[in-house]
Protein backbone atom coordinates (compact mmCIF):
# COMPACT_ATOMS: atom_id res chain seq x y z
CA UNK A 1 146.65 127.22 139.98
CA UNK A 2 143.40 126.64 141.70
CA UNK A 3 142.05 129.99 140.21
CA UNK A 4 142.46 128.57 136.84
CA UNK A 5 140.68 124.90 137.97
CA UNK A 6 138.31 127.20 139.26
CA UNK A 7 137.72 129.32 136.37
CA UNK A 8 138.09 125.83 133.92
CA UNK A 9 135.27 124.59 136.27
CA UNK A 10 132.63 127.73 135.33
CA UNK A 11 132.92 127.09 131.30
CA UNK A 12 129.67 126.16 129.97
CA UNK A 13 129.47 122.86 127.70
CA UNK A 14 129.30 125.73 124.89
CA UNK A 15 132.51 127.70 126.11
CA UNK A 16 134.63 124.56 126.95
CA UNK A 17 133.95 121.98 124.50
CA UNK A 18 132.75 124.09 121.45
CA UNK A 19 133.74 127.54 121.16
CA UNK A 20 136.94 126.60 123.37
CA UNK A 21 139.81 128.21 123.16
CA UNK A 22 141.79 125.19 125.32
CA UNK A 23 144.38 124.62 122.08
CA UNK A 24 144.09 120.98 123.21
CA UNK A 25 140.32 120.62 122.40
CA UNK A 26 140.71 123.03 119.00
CA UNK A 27 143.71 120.20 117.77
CA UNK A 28 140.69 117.66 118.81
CA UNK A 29 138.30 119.81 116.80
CA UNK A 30 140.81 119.80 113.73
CA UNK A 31 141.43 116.04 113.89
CA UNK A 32 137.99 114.76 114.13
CA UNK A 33 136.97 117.62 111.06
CA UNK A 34 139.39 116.60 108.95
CA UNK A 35 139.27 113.10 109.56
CA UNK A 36 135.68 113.49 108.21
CA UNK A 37 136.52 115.61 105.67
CA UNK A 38 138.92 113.00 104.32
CA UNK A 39 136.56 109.94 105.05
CA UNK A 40 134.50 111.85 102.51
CA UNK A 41 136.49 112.73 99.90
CA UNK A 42 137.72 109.14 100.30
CA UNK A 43 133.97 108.02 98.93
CA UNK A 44 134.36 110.62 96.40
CA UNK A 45 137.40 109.12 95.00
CA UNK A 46 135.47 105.39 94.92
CA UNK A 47 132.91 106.22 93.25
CA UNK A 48 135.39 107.87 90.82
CA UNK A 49 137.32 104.58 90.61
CA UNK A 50 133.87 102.83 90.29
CA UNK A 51 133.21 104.60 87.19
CA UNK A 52 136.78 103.80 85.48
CA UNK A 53 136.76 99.77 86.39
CA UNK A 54 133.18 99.60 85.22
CA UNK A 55 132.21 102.36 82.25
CA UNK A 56 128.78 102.85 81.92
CA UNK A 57 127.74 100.31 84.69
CA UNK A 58 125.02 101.77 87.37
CA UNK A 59 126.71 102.54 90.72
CA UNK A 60 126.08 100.04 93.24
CA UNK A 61 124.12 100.93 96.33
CA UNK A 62 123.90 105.28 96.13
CA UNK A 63 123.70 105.43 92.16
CA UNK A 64 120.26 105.65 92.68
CA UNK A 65 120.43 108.73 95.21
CA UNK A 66 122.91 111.16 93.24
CA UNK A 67 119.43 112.10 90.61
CA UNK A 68 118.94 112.06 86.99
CA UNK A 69 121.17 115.26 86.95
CA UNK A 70 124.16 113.24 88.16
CA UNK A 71 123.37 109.38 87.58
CA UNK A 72 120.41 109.00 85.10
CA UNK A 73 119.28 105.05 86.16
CA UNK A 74 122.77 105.26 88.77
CA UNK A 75 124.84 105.42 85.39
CA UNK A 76 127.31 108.67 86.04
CA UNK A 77 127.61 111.84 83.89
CA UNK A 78 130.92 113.04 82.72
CA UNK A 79 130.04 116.29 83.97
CA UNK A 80 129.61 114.70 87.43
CA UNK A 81 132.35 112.24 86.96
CA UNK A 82 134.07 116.06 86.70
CA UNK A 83 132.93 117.63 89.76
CA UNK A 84 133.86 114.57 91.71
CA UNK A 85 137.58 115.39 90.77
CA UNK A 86 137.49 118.75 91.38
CA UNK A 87 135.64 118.16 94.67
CA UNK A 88 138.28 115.18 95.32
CA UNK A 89 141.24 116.86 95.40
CA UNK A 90 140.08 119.95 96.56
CA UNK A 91 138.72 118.30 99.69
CA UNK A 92 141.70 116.23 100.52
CA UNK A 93 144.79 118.56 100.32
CA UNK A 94 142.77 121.85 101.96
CA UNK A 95 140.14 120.66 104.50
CA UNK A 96 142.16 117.12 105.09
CA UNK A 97 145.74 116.62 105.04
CA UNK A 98 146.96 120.26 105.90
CA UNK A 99 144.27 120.98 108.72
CA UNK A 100 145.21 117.81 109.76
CA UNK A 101 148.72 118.09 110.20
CA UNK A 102 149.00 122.04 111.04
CA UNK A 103 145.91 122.33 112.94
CA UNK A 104 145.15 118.92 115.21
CA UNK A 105 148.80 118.26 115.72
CA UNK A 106 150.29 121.59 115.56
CA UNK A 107 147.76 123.37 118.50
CA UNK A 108 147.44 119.90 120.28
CA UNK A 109 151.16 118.45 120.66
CA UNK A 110 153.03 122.28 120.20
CA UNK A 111 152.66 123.76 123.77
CA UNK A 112 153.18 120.34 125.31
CA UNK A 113 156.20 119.86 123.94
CA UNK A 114 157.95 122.86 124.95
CA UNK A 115 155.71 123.19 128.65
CA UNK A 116 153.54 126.43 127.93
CA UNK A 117 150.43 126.80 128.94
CA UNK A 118 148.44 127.08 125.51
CA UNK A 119 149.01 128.55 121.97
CA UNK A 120 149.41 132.46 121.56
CA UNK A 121 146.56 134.40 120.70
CA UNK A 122 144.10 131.69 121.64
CA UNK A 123 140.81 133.70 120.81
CA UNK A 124 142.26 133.82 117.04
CA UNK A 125 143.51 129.90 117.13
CA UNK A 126 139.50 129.45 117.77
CA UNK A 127 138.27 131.48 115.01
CA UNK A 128 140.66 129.63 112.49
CA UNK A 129 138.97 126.47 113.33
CA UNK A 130 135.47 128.15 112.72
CA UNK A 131 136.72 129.60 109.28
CA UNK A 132 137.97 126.97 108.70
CA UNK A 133 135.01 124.65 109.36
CA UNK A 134 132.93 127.38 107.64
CA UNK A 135 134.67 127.00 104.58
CA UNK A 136 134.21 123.27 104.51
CA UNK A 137 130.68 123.32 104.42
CA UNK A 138 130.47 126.11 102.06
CA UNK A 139 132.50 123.94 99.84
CA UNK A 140 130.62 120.53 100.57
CA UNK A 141 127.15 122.42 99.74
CA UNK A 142 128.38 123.24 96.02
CA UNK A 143 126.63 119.67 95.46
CA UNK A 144 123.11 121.05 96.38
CA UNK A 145 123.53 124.31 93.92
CA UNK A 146 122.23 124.72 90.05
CA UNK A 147 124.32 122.75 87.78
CA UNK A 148 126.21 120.66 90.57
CA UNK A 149 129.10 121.11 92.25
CA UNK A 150 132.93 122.54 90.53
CA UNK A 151 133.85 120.68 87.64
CA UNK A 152 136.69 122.61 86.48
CA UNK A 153 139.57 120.70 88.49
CA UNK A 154 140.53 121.26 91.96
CA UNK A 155 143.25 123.80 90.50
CA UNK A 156 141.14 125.32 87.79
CA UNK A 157 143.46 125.61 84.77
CA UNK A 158 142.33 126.00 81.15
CA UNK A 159 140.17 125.36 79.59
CA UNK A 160 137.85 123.99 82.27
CA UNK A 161 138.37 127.05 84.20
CA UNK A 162 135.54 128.79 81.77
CA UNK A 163 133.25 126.58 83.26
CA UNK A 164 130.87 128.47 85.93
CA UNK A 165 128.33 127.22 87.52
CA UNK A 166 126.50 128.35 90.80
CA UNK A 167 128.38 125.67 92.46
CA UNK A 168 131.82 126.80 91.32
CA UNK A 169 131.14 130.28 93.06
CA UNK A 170 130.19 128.34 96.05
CA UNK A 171 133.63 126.46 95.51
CA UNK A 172 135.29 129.42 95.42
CA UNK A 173 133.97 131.37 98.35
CA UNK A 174 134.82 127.54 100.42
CA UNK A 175 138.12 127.56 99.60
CA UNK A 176 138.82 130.97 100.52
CA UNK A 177 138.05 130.71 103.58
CA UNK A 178 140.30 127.78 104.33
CA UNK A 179 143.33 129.31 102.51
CA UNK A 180 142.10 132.55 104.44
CA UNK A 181 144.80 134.44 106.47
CA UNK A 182 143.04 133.97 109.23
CA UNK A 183 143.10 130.24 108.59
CA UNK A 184 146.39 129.66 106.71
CA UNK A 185 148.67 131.71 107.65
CA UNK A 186 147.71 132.52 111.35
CA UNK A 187 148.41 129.27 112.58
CA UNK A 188 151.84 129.23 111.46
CA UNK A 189 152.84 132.45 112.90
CA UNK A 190 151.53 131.73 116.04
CA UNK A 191 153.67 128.89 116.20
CA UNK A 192 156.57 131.20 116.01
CA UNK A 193 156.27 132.49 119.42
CA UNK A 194 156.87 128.80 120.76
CA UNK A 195 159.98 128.76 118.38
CA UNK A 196 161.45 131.99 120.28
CA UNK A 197 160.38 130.52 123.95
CA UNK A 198 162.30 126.89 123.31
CA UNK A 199 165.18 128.92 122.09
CA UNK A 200 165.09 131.13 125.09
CA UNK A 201 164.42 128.37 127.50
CA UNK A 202 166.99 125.67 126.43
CA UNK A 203 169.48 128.82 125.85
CA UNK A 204 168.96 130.31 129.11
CA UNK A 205 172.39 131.12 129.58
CA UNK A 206 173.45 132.76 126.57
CA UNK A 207 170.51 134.70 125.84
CA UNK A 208 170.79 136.84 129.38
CA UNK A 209 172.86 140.00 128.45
């Protein structure tokens, strides 16, 4: 026990705090991400709503920041009003609600519940986050490309899906990485060995041969 208070004790800021691998600061990592991620695709969807209560009416307070591209005089584009959909949705259901409730909660409340010591394979939970976070801003940086961000939906059916852009690529590559398997599916499975050890621990009995 004091070996591991010792060895918690010569972590650097960078090794304990931001490239940890302590599953209770990666669920802390998740939360606050995706908490951000959501607080922004909440303004997204404002803005949206902005544009259907008041058609043609300049956006109050950023219309002037989004350029003539986007809000000519702060009065918004359809093909903006577009990417703010796609954007939307994409942002809330794959860097928000799921991270959210498979990543913070999941690594954070998981081995407490069932008294291990952290998640298995904690070098891969930390990498999940990073994709994961990687992905994000890939995504979020679609605004700064050629032509805007994706404004083909966040799902991409016909017959918006013929739209490409520079910005849809940059879409794309994002939201790979989140739905990666090193970001989707890992964190799942590695939930699995918890499964086996709660089994095994409040079976004791019946499990010994």
């Amino acid at each position: 026990m004091e070996g591991n208070h010792s060895h918690d004790h010569q972590l650097g800021f960078w090794r304990k705090y931001v490239f940890s691998q302590d599953h209770k600061v990666i669920g802390i990592q998740y939360g606050f991400t995706s908490l951000l991620f959501l607080l922004f695709g909440f303004g997204l969807m404002m803005v949206m709503r902005w544009q259907l209560a008041y058609p043609g009416q300049p956006i109050p307070f950023i219309g002037t920041w989004l350029g003539e591209d986007r809000a000519p005089e702060g009065i918004m584009l359809p093909e903006f009003y577009n990417q703010l959909g796609a954007m939307h949705g994409t942002i809330m259901v794959f860097l928000g609600v799921v991270p959210l409730a498979v990543g913070a909660f999941g690594n954070y409340i998981m081995p407490l519940q069932i008294g291990a010591p952290d998640m298995a394979f904690p070098k891969l939970n930390m990498t999940s986050y990073w994709v994961y976070f990687m992905g994000g801003v890939t995504m979020l940086s679609s605004f700064l490309m050629p032509g805007g961000a994706a404004n083909s939906g966040w799902t991409s059916y016909p017959p918006l899906s013929i739209i490409a852009t520079t910005g849809q690529t940059f879409w794309l590559i994002g939201i790979s990485l989140p739905v990666s398997p090193t970001d989707r599916w890992w964190p799942p499975l590695r939930l699995l060995p918890f499964l086996g050890f709660s089994y095994q621990v409040s079976h004791g009995d019946q499990c010994r041969p």
